[in-house]
N, C-alpha and C. Protein backbone atom coordinates (compact mmCIF):
# COMPACT_ATOMS: atom_id res chain seq x y z
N UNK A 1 0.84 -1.17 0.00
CA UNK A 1 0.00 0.00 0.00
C UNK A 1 0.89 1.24 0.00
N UNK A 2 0.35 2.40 -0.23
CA UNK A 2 1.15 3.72 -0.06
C UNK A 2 0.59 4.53 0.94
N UNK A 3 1.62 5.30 1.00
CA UNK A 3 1.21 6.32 2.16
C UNK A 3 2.49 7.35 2.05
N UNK A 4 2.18 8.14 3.22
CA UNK A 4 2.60 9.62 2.92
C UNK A 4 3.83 9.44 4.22
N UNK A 5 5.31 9.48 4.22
CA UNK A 5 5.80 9.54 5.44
C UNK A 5 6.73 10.91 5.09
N UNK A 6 6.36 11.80 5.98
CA UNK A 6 7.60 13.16 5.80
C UNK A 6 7.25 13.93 4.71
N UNK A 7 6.32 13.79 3.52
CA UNK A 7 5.79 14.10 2.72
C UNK A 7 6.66 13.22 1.33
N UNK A 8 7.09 12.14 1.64
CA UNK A 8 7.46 11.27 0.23
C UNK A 8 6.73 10.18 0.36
N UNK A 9 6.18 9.81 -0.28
CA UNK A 9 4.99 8.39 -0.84
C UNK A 9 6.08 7.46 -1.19
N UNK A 10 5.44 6.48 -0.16
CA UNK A 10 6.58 5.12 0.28
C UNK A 10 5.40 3.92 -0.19
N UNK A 11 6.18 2.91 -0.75
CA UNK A 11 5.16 1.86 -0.57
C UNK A 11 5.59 0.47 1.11
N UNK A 12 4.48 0.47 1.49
CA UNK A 12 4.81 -0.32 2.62
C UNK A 12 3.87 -1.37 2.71
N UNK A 13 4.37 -2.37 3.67
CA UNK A 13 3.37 -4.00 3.78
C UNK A 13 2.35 -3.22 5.08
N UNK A 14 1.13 -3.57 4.69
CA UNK A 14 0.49 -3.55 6.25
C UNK A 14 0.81 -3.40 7.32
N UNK A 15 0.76 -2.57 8.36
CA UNK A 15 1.65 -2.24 10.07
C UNK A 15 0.55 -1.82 10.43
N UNK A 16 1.00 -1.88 11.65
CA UNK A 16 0.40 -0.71 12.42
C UNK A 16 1.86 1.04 12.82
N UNK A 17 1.32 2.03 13.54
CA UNK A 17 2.05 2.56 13.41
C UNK A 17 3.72 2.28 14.20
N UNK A 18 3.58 1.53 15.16
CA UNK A 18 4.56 0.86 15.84
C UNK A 18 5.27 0.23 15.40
N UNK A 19 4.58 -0.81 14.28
CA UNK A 19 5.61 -1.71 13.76
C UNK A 19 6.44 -0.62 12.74
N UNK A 20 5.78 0.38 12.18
CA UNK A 20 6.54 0.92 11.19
C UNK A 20 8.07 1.73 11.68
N UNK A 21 7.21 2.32 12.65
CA UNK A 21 8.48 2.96 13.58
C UNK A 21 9.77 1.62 13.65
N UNK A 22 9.57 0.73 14.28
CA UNK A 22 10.70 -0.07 14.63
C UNK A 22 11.13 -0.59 12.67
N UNK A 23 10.37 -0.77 12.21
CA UNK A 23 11.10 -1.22 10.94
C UNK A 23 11.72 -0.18 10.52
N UNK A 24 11.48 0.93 10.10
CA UNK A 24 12.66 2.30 10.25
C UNK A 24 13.51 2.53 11.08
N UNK A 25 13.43 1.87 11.78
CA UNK A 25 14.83 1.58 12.68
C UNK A 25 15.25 3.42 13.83
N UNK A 26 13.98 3.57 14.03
CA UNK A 26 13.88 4.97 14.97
C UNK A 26 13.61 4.57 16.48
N UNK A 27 14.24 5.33 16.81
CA UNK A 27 13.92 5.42 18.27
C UNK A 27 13.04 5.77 18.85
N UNK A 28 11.81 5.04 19.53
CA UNK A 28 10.43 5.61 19.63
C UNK A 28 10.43 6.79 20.80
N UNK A 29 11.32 6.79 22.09
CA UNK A 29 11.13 7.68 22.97
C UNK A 29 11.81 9.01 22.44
N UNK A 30 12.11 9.35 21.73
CA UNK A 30 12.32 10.49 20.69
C UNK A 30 12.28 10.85 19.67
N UNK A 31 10.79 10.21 19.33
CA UNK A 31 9.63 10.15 17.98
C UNK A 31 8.13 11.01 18.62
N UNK A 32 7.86 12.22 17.95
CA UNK A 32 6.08 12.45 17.88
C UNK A 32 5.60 11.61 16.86
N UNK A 33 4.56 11.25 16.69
CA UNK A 33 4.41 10.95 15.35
C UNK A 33 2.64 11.32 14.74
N UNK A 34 2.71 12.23 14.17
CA UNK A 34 1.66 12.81 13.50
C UNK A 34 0.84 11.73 12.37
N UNK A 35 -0.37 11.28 12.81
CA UNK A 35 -0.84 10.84 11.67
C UNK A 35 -2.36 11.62 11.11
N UNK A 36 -2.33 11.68 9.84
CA UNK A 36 -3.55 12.49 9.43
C UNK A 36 -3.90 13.88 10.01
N UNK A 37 -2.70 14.67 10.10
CA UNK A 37 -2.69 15.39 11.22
C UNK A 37 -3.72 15.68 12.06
N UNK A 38 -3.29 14.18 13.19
CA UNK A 38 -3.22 14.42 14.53
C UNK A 38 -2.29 13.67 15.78
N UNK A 39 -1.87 14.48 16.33
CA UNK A 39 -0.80 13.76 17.01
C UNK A 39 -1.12 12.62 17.72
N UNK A 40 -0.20 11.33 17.84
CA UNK A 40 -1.05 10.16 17.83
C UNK A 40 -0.09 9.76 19.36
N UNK A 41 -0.19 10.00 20.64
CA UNK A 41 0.15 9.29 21.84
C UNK A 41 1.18 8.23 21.77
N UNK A 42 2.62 7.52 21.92
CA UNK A 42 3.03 6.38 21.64
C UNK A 42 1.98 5.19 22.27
N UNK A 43 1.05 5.73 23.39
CA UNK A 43 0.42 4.29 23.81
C UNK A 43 -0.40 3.90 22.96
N UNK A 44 -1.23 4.46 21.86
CA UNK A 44 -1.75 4.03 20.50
C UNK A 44 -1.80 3.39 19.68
N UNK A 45 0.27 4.09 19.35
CA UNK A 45 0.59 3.75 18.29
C UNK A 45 0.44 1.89 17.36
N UNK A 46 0.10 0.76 18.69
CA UNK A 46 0.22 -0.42 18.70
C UNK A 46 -1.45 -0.27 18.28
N UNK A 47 -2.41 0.13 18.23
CA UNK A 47 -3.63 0.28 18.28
C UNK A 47 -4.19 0.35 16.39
N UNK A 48 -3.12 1.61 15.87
CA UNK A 48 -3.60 2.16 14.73
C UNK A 48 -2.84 1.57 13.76
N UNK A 49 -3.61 1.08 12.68
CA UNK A 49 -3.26 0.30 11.23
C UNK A 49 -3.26 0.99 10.86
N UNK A 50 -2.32 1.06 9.88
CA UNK A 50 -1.88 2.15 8.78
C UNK A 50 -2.81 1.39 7.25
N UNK A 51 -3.51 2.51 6.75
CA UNK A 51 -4.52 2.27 5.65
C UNK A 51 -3.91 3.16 4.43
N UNK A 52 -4.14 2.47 3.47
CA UNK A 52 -3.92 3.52 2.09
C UNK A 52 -4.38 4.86 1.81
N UNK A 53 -3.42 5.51 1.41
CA UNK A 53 -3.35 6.71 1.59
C UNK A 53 -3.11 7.85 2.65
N UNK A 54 -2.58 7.21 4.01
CA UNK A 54 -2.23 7.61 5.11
C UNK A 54 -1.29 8.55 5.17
N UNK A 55 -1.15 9.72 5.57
CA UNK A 55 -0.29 10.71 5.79
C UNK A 55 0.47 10.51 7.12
N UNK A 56 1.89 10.80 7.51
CA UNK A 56 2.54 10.47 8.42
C UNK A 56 3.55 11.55 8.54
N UNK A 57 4.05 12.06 9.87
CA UNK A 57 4.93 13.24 9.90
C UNK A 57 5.66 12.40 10.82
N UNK A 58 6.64 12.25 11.29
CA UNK A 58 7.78 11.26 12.33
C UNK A 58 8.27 12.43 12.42
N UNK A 59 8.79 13.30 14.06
CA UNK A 59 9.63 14.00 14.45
C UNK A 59 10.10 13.67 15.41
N UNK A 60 11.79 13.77 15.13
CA UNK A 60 12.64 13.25 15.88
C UNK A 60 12.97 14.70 16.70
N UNK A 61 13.35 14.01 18.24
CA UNK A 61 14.12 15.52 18.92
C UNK A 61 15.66 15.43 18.63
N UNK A 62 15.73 16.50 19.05
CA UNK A 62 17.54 16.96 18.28
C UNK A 62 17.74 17.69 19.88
N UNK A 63 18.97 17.19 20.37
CA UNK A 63 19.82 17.96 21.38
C UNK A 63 20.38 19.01 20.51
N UNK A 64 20.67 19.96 21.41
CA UNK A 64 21.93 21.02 20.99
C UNK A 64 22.08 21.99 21.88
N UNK A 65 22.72 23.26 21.48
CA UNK A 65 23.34 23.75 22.48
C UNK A 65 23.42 25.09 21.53
């Protein structure tokens, strides 16, 4: 199926949003992750299937100084 991650159209197998996170290989405790804009809780994220045509924003935090 496709969907929207960061604003580039990816094709992906069925997930939910959790599994996708770990198959991108991100670190979830310094992930928001916006779907359809709305910000989606990590306790959810195991909850919500990702469906065709899904929009997705992943923001990572950045230290600095």
């Amino acid at each position: 199926m496709q969907i929207t991650i960061n604003g580039k159209v990816e094709q992906i197998d069925a997930c939910t949003i959790d599994q996708l996170v770990r198959r991108q290989g991100l670190t979830p405790e310094a992930l928001v992750v916006e779907h359809n804009r709305r910000i989606v809780k990590q306790a959810q994220w195991q909850e919500i299937q990702l469906q065709e045509g899904d929009c997705l924003e992943l923001l990572r935090f950045v230290g600095g100084g």
